[in-house]
C-alpha atoms as a PDB file:
ATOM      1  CA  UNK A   1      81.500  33.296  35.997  1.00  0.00           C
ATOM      2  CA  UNK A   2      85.249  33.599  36.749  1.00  0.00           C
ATOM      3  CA  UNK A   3      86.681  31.227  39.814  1.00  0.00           C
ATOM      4  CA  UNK A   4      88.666  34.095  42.265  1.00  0.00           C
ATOM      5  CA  UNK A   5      90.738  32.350  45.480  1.00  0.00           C
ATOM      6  CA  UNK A   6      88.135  29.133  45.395  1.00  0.00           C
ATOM      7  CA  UNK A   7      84.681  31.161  45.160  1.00  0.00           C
ATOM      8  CA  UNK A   8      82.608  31.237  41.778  1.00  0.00           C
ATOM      9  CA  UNK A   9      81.858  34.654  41.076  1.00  0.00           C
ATOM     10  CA  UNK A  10      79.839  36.399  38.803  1.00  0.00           C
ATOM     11  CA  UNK A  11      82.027  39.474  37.397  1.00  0.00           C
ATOM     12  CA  UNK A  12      81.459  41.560  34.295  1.00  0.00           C
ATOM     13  CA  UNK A  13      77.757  42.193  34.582  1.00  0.00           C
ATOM     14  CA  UNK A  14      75.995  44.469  35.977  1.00  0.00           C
ATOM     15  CA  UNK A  15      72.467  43.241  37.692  1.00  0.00           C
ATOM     16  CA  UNK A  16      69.557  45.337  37.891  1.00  0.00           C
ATOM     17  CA  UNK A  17      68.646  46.188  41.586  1.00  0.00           C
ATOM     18  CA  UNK A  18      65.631  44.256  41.694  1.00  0.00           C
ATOM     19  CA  UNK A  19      68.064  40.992  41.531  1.00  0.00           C
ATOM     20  CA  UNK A  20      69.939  42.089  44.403  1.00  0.00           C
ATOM     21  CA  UNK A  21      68.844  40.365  47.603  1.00  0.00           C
ATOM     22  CA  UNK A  22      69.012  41.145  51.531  1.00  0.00           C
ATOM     23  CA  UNK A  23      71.258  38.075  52.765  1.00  0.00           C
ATOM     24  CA  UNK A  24      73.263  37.937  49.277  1.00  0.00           C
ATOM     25  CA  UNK A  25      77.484  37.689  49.642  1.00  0.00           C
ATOM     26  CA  UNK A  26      79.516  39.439  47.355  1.00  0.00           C
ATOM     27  CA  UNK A  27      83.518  39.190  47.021  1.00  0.00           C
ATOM     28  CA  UNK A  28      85.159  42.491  46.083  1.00  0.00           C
ATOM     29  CA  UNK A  29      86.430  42.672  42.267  1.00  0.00           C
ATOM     30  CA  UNK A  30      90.154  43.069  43.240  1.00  0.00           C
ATOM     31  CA  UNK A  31      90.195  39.466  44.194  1.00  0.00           C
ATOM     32  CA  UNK A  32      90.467  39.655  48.213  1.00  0.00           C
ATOM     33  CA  UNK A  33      89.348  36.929  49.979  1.00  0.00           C
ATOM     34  CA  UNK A  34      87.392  39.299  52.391  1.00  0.00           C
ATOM     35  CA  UNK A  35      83.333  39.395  51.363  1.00  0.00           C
ATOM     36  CA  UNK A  36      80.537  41.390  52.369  1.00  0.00           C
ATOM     37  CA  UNK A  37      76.668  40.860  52.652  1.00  0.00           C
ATOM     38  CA  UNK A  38      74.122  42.937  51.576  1.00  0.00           C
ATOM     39  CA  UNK A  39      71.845  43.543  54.559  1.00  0.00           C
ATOM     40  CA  UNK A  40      69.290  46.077  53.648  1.00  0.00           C
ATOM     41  CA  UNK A  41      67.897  47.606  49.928  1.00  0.00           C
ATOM     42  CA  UNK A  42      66.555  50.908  49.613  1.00  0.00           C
ATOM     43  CA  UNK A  43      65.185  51.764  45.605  1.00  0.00           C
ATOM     44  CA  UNK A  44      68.589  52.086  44.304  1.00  0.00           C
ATOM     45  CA  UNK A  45      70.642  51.701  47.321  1.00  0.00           C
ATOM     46  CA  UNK A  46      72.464  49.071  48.935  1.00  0.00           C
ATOM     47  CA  UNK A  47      73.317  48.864  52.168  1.00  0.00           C
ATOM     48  CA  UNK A  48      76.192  46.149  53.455  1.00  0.00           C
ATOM     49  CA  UNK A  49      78.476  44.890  55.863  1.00  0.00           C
ATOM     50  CA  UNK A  50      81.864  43.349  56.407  1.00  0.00           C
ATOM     51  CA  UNK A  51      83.805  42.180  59.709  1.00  0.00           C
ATOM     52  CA  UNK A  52      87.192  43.625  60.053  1.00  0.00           C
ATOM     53  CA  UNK A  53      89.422  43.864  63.102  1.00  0.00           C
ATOM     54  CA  UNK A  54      86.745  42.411  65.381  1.00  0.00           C
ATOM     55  CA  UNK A  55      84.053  45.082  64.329  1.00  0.00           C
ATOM     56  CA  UNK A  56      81.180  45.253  62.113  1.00  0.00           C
ATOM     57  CA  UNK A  57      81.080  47.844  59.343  1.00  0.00           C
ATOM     58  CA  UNK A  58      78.456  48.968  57.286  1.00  0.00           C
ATOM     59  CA  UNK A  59      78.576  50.781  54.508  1.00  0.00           C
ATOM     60  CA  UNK A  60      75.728  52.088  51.438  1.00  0.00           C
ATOM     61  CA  UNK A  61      76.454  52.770  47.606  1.00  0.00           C
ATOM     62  CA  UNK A  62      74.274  53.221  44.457  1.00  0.00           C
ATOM     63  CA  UNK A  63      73.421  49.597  43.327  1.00  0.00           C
ATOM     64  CA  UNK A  64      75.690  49.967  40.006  1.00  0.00           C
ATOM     65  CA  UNK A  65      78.937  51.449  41.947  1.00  0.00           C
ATOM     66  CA  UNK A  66      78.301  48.490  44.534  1.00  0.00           C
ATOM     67  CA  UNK A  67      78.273  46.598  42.028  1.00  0.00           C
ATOM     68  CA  UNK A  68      81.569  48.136  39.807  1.00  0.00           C
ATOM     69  CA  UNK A  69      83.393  47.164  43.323  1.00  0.00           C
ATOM     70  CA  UNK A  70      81.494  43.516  44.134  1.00  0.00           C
ATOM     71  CA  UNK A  71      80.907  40.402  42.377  1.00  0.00           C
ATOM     72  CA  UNK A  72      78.326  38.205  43.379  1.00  0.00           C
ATOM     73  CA  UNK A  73      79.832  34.985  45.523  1.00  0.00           C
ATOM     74  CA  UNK A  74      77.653  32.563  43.600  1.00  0.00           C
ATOM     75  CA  UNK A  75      78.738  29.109  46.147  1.00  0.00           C
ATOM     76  CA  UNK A  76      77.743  29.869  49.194  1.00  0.00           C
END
């Protein structure tokens, strides 16, 4: 766990995709404030979402490269 602009995260480890959740918030790695939330799961693929400039966007990766770009926001 690693404390990143006031959030516990959970960085260095990589999950396996059965502990990823729909609902779950993750904080990218680079240590923006912005964070995204996981909204669907497909097998090994995870879809999520972000606000920016007024819009939704969603997005989908492989659950590991999701997971080399997001840490888990573990205080929400």
């Amino acid at each position: 766990m690693e404390i990143v602009n006031g959030r516990k995260l959970l960085c260095g480890q990589i999950l396996k995709p059965d502990q990823l959740a729909v609902g779950q918030t993750w904080a990218p790695a680079s240590g923006s404030d912005r964070t995204v939330k996981i909204t669907g799961i497909d097998g090994d693929w995870v879809r999520y979402e972000w606000e920016e400039g007024g819009s939704t966007v969603s997005h989908e990766k492989d659950a590991f490269s999701f997971q080399c770009r997001y840490c888990l926001v573990m205080d929400v």
